[in-house]
PDB file of N, CA and C in Angstrom:
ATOM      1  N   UNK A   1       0.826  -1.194   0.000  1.00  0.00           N
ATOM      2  CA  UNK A   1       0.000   0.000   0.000  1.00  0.00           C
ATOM      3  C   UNK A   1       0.870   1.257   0.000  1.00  0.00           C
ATOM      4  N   UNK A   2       1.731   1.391   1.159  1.00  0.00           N
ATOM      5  CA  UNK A   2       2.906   2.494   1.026  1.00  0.00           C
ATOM      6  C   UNK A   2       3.477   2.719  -0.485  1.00  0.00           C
ATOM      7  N   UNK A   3       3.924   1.190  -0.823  1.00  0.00           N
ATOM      8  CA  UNK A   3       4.566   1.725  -2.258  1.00  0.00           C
ATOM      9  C   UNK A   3       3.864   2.025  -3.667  1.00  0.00           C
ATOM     10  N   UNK A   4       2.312   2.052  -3.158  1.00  0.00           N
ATOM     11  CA  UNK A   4       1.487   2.929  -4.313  1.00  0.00           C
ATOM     12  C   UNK A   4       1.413   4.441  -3.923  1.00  0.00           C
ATOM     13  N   UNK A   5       1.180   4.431  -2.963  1.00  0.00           N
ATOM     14  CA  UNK A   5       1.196   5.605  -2.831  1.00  0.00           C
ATOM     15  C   UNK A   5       2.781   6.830  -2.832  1.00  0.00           C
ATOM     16  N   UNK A   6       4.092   5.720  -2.763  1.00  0.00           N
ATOM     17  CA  UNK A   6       5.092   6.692  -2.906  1.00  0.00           C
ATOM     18  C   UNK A   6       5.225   6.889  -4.344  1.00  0.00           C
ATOM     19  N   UNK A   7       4.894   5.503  -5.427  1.00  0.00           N
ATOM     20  CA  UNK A   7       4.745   5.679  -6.751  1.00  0.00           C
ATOM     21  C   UNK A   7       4.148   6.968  -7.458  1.00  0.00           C
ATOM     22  N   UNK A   8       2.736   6.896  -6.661  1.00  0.00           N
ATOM     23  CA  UNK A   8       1.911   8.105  -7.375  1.00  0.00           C
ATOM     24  C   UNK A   8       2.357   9.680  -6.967  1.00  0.00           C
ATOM     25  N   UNK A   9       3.373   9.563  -5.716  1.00  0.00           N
ATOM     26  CA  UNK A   9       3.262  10.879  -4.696  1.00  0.00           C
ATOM     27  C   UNK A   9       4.487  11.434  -6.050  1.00  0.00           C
ATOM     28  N   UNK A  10       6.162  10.188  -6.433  1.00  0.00           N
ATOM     29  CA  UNK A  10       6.505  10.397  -7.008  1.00  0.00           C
ATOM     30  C   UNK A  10       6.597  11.081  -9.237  1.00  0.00           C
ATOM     31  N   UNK A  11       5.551  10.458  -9.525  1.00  0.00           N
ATOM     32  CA  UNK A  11       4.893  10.610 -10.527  1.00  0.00           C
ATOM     33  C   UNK A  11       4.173  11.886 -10.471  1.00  0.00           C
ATOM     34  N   UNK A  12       3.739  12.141  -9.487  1.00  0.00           N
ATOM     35  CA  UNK A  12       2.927  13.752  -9.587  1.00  0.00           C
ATOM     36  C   UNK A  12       4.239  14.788  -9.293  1.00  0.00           C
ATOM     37  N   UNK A  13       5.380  14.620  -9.036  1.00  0.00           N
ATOM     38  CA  UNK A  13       6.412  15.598  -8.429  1.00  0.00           C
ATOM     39  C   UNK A  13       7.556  15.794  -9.549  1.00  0.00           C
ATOM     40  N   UNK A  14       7.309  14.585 -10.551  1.00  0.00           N
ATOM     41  CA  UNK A  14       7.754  14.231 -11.495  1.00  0.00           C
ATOM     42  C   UNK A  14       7.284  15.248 -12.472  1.00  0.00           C
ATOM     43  N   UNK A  15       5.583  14.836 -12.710  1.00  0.00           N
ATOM     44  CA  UNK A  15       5.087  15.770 -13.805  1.00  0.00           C
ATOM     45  C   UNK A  15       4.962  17.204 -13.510  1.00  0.00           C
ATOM     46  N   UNK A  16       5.159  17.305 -12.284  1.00  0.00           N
ATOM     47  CA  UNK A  16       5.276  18.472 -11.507  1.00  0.00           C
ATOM     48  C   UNK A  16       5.980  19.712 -11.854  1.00  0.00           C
ATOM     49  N   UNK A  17       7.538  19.007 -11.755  1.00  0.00           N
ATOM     50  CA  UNK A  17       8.835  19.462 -12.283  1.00  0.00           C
ATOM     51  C   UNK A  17       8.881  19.539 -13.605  1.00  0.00           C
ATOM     52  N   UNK A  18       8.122  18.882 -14.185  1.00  0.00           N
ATOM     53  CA  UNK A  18       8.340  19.034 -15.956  1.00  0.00           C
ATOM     54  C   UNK A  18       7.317  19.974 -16.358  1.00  0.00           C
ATOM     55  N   UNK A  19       6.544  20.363 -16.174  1.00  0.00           N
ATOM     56  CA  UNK A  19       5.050  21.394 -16.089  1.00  0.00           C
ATOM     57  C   UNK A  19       5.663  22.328 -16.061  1.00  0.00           C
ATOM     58  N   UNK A  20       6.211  22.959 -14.303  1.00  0.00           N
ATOM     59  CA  UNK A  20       6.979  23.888 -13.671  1.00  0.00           C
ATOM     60  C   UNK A  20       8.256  24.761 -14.622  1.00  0.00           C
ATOM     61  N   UNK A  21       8.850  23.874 -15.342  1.00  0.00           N
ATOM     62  CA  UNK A  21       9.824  23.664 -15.787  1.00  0.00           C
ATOM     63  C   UNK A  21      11.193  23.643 -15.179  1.00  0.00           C
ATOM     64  N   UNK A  22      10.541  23.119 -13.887  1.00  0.00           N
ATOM     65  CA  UNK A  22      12.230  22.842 -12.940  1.00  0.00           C
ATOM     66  C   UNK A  22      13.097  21.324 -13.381  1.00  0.00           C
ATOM     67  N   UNK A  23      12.628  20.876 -14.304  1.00  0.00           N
ATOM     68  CA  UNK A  23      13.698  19.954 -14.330  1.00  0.00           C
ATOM     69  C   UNK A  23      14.154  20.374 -15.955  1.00  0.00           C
ATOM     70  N   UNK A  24      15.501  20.456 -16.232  1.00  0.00           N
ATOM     71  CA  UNK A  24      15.763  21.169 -17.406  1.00  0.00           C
ATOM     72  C   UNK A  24      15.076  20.301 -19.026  1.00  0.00           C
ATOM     73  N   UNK A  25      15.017  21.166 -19.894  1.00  0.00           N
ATOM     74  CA  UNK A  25      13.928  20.379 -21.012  1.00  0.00           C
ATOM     75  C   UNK A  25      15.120  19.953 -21.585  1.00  0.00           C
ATOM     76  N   UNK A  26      16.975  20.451 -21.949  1.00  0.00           N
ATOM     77  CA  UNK A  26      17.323  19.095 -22.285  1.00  0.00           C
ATOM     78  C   UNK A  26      17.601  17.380 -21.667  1.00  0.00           C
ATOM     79  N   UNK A  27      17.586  17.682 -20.102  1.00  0.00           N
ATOM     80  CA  UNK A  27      17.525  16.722 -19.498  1.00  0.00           C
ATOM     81  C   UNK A  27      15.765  15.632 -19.818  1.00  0.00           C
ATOM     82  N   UNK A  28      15.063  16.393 -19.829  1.00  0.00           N
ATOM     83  CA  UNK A  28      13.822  15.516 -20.508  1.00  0.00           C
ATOM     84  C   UNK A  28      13.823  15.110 -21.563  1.00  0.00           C
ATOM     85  N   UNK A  29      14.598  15.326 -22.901  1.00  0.00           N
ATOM     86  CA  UNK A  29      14.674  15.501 -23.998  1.00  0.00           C
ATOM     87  C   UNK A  29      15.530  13.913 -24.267  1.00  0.00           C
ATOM     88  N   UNK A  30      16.146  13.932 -23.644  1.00  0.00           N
ATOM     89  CA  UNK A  30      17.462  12.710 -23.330  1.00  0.00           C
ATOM     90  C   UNK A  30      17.007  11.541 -23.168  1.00  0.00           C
ATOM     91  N   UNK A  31      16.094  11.882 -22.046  1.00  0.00           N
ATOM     92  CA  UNK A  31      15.621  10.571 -21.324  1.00  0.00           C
ATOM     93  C   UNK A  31      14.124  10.139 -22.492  1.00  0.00           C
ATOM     94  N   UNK A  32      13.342  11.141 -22.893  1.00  0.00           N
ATOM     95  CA  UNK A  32      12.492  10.840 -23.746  1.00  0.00           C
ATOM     96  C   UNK A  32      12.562  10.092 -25.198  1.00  0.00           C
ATOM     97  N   UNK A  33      14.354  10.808 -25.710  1.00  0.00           N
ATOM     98  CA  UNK A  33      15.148   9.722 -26.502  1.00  0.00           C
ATOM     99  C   UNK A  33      15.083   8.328 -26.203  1.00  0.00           C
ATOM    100  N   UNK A  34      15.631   8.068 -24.737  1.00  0.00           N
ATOM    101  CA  UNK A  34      16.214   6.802 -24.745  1.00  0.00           C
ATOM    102  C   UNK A  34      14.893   6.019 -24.475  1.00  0.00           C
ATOM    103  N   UNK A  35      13.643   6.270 -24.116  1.00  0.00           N
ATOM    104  CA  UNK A  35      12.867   5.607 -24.279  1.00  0.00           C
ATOM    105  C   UNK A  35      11.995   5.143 -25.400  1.00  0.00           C
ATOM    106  N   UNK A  36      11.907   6.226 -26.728  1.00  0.00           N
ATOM    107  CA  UNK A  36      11.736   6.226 -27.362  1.00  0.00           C
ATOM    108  C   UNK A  36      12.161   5.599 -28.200  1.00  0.00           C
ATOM    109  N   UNK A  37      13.867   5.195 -28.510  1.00  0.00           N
ATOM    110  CA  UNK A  37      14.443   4.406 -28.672  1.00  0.00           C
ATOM    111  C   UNK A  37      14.570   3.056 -28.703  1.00  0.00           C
ATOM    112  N   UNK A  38      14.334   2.757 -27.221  1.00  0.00           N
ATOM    113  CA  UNK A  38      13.928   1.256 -26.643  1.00  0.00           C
ATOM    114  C   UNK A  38      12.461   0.641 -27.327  1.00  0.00           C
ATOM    115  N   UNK A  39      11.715   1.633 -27.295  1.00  0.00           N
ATOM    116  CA  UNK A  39      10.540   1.154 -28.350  1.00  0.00           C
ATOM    117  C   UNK A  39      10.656   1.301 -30.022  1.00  0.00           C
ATOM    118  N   UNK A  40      11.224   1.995 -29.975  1.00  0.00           N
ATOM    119  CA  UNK A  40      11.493   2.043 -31.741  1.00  0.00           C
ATOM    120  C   UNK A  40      10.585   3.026 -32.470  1.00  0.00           C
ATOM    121  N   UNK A  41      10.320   4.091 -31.739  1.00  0.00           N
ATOM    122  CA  UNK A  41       9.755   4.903 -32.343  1.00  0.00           C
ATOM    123  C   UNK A  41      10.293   6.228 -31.990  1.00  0.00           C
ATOM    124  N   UNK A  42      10.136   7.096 -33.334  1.00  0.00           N
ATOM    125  CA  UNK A  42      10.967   8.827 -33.311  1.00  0.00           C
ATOM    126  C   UNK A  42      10.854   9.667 -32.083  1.00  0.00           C
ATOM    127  N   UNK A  43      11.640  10.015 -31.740  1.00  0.00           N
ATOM    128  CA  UNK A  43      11.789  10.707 -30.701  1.00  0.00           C
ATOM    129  C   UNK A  43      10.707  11.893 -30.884  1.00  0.00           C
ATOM    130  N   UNK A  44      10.189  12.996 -30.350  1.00  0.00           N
ATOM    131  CA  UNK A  44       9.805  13.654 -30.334  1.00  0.00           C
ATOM    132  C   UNK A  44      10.241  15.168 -30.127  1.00  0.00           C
ATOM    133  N   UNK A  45       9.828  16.651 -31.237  1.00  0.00           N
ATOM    134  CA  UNK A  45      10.597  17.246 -31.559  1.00  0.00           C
ATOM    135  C   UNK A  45      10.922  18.070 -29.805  1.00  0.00           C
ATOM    136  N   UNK A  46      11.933  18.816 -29.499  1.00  0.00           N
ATOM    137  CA  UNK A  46      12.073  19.592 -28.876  1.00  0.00           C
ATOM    138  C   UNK A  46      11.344  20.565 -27.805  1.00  0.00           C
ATOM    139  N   UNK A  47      10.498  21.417 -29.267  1.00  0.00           N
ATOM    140  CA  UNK A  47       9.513  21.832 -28.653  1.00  0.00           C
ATOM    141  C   UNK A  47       8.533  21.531 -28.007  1.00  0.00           C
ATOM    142  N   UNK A  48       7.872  19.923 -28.401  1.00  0.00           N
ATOM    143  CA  UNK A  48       7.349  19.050 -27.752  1.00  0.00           C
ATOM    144  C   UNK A  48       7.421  17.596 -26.910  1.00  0.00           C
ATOM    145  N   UNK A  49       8.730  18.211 -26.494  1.00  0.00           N
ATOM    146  CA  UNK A  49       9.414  16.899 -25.297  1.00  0.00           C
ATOM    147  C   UNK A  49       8.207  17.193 -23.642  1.00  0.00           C
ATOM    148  N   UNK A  50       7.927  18.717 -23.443  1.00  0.00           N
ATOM    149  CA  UNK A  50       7.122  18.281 -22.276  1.00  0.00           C
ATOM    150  C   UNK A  50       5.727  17.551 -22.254  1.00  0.00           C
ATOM    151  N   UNK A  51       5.168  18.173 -23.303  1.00  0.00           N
ATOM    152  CA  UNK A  51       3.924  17.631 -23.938  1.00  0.00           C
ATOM    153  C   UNK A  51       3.788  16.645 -23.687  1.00  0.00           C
ATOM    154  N   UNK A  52       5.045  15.756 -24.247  1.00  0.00           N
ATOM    155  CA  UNK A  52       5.223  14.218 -24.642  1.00  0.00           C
ATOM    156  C   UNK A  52       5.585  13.627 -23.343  1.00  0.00           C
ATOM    157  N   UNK A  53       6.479  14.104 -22.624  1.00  0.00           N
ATOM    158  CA  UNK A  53       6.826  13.350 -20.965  1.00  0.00           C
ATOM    159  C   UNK A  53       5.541  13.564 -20.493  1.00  0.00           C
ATOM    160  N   UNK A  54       4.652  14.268 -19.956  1.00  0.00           N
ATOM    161  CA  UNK A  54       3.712  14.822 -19.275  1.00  0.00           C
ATOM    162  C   UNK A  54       2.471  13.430 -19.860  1.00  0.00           C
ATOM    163  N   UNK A  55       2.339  13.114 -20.943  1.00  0.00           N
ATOM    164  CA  UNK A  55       1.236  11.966 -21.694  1.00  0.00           C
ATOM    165  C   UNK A  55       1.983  10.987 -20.746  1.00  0.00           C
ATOM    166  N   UNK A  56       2.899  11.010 -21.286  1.00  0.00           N
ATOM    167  CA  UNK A  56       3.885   9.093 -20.784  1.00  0.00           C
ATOM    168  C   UNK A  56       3.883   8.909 -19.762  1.00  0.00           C
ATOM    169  N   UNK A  57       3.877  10.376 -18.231  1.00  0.00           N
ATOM    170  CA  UNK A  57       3.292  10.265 -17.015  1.00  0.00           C
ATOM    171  C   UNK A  57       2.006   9.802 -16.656  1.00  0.00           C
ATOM    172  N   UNK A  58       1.158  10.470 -17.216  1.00  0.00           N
ATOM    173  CA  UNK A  58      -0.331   9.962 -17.141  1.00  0.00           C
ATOM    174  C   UNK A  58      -0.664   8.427 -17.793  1.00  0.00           C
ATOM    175  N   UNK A  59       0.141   8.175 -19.105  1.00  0.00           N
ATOM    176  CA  UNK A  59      -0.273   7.172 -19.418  1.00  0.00           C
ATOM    177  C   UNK A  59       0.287   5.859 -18.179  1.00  0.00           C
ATOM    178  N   UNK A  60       1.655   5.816 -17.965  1.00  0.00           N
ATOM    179  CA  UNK A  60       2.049   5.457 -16.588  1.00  0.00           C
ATOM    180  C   UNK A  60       1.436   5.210 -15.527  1.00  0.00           C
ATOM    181  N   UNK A  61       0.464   6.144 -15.340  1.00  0.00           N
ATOM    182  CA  UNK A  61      -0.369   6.207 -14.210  1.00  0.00           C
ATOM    183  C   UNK A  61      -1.544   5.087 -14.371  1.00  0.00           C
ATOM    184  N   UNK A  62      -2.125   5.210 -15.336  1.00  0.00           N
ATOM    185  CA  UNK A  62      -3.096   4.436 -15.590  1.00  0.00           C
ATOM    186  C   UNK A  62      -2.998   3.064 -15.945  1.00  0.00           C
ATOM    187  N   UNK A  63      -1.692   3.029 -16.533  1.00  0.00           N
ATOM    188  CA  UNK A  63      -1.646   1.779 -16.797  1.00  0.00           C
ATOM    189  C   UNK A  63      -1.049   0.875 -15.483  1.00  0.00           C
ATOM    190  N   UNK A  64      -0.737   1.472 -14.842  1.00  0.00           N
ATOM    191  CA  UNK A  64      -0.401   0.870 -13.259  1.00  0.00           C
ATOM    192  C   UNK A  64      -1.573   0.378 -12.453  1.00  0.00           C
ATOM    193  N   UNK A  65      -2.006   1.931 -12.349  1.00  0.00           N
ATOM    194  CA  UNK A  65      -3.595   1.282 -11.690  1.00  0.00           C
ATOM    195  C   UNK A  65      -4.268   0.990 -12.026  1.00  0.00           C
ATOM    196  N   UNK A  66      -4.535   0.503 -13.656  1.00  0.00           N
ATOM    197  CA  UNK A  66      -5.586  -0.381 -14.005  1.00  0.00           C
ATOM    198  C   UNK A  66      -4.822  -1.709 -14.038  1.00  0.00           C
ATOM    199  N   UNK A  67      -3.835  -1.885 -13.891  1.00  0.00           N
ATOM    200  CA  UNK A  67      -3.236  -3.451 -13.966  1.00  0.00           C
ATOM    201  C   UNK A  67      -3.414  -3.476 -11.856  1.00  0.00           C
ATOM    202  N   UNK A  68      -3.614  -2.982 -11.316  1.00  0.00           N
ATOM    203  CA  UNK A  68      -4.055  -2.894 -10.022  1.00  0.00           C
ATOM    204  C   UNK A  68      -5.306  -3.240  -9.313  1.00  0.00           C
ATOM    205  N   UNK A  69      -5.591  -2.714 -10.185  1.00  0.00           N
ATOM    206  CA  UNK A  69      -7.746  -2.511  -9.801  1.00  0.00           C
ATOM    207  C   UNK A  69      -7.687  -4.440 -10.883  1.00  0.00           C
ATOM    208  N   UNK A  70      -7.034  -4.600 -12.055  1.00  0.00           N
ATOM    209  CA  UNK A  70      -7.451  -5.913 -12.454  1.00  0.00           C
ATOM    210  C   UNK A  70      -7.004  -7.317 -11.282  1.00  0.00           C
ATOM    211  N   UNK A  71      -5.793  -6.751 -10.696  1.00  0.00           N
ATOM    212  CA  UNK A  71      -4.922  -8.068 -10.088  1.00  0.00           C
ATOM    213  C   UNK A  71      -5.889  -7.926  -8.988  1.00  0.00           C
ATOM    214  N   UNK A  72      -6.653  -6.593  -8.164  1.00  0.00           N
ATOM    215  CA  UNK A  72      -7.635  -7.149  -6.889  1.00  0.00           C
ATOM    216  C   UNK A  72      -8.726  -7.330  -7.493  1.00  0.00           C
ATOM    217  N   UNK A  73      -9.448  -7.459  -8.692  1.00  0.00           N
ATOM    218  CA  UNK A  73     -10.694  -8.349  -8.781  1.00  0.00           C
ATOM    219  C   UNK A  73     -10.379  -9.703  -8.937  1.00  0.00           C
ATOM    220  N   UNK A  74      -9.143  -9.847 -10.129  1.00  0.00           N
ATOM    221  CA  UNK A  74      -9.385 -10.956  -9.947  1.00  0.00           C
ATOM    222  C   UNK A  74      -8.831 -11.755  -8.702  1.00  0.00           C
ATOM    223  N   UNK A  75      -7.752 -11.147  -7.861  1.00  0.00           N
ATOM    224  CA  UNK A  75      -7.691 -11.854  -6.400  1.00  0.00           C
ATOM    225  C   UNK A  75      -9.559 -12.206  -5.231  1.00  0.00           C
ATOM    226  N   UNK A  76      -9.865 -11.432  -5.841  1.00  0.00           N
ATOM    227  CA  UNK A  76     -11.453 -10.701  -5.074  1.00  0.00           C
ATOM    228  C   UNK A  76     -11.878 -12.357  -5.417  1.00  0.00           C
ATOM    229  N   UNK A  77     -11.848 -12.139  -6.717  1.00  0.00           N
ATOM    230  CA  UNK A  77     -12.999 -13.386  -7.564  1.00  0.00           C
ATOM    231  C   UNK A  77     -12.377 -14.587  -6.935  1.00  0.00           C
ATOM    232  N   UNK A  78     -11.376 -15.048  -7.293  1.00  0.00           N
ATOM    233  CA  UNK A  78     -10.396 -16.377  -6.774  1.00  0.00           C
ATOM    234  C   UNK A  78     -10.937 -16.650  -5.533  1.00  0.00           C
ATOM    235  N   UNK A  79     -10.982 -15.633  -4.018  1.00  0.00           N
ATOM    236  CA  UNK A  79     -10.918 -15.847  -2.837  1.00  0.00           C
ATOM    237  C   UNK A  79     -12.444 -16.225  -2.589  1.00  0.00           C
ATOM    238  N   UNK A  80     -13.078 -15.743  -3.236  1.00  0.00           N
ATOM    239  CA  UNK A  80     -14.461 -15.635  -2.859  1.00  0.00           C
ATOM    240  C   UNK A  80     -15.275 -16.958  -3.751  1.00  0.00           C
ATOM    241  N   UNK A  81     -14.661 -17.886  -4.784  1.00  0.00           N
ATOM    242  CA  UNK A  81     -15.567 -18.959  -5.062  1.00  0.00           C
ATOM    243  C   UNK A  81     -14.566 -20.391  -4.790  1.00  0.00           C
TER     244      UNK A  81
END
Protein backbone atom coordinates (compact mmCIF):
# COMPACT_ATOMS: atom_id res chain seq x y z
CA UNK A 1 0.00 0.00 0.00
CA UNK A 2 2.91 2.49 1.03
CA UNK A 3 4.57 1.72 -2.26
CA UNK A 4 1.49 2.93 -4.31
CA UNK A 5 1.20 5.61 -2.83
CA UNK A 6 5.09 6.69 -2.91
CA UNK A 7 4.75 5.68 -6.75
CA UNK A 8 1.91 8.10 -7.37
CA UNK A 9 3.26 10.88 -4.70
CA UNK A 10 6.51 10.40 -7.01
CA UNK A 11 4.89 10.61 -10.53
CA UNK A 12 2.93 13.75 -9.59
CA UNK A 13 6.41 15.60 -8.43
CA UNK A 14 7.75 14.23 -11.49
CA UNK A 15 5.09 15.77 -13.80
CA UNK A 16 5.28 18.47 -11.51
CA UNK A 17 8.83 19.46 -12.28
CA UNK A 18 8.34 19.03 -15.96
CA UNK A 19 5.05 21.39 -16.09
CA UNK A 20 6.98 23.89 -13.67
CA UNK A 21 9.82 23.66 -15.79
CA UNK A 22 12.23 22.84 -12.94
CA UNK A 23 13.70 19.95 -14.33
CA UNK A 24 15.76 21.17 -17.41
CA UNK A 25 13.93 20.38 -21.01
CA UNK A 26 17.32 19.09 -22.28
CA UNK A 27 17.53 16.72 -19.50
CA UNK A 28 13.82 15.52 -20.51
CA UNK A 29 14.67 15.50 -24.00
CA UNK A 30 17.46 12.71 -23.33
CA UNK A 31 15.62 10.57 -21.32
CA UNK A 32 12.49 10.84 -23.75
CA UNK A 33 15.15 9.72 -26.50
CA UNK A 34 16.21 6.80 -24.75
CA UNK A 35 12.87 5.61 -24.28
CA UNK A 36 11.74 6.23 -27.36
CA UNK A 37 14.44 4.41 -28.67
CA UNK A 38 13.93 1.26 -26.64
CA UNK A 39 10.54 1.15 -28.35
CA UNK A 40 11.49 2.04 -31.74
CA UNK A 41 9.76 4.90 -32.34
CA UNK A 42 10.97 8.83 -33.31
CA UNK A 43 11.79 10.71 -30.70
CA UNK A 44 9.80 13.65 -30.33
CA UNK A 45 10.60 17.25 -31.56
CA UNK A 46 12.07 19.59 -28.88
CA UNK A 47 9.51 21.83 -28.65
CA UNK A 48 7.35 19.05 -27.75
CA UNK A 49 9.41 16.90 -25.30
CA UNK A 50 7.12 18.28 -22.28
CA UNK A 51 3.92 17.63 -23.94
CA UNK A 52 5.22 14.22 -24.64
CA UNK A 53 6.83 13.35 -20.97
CA UNK A 54 3.71 14.82 -19.27
CA UNK A 55 1.24 11.97 -21.69
CA UNK A 56 3.88 9.09 -20.78
CA UNK A 57 3.29 10.27 -17.02
CA UNK A 58 -0.33 9.96 -17.14
CA UNK A 59 -0.27 7.17 -19.42
CA UNK A 60 2.05 5.46 -16.59
CA UNK A 61 -0.37 6.21 -14.21
CA UNK A 62 -3.10 4.44 -15.59
CA UNK A 63 -1.65 1.78 -16.80
CA UNK A 64 -0.40 0.87 -13.26
CA UNK A 65 -3.59 1.28 -11.69
CA UNK A 66 -5.59 -0.38 -14.00
CA UNK A 67 -3.24 -3.45 -13.97
CA UNK A 68 -4.05 -2.89 -10.02
CA UNK A 69 -7.75 -2.51 -9.80
CA UNK A 70 -7.45 -5.91 -12.45
CA UNK A 71 -4.92 -8.07 -10.09
CA UNK A 72 -7.64 -7.15 -6.89
CA UNK A 73 -10.69 -8.35 -8.78
CA UNK A 74 -9.38 -10.96 -9.95
CA UNK A 75 -7.69 -11.85 -6.40
CA UNK A 76 -11.45 -10.70 -5.07
CA UNK A 77 -13.00 -13.39 -7.56
CA UNK A 78 -10.40 -16.38 -6.77
CA UNK A 79 -10.92 -15.85 -2.84
CA UNK A 80 -14.46 -15.64 -2.86
CA UNK A 81 -15.57 -18.96 -5.06
Amino acid sequence: MISIVVFHVLMALLGLGIWSRAVPEQLVSTMLGYLHSTIGITPPPLEKVRTIALIWIGSTIIIVDGSLLLLTLITKLSYSG
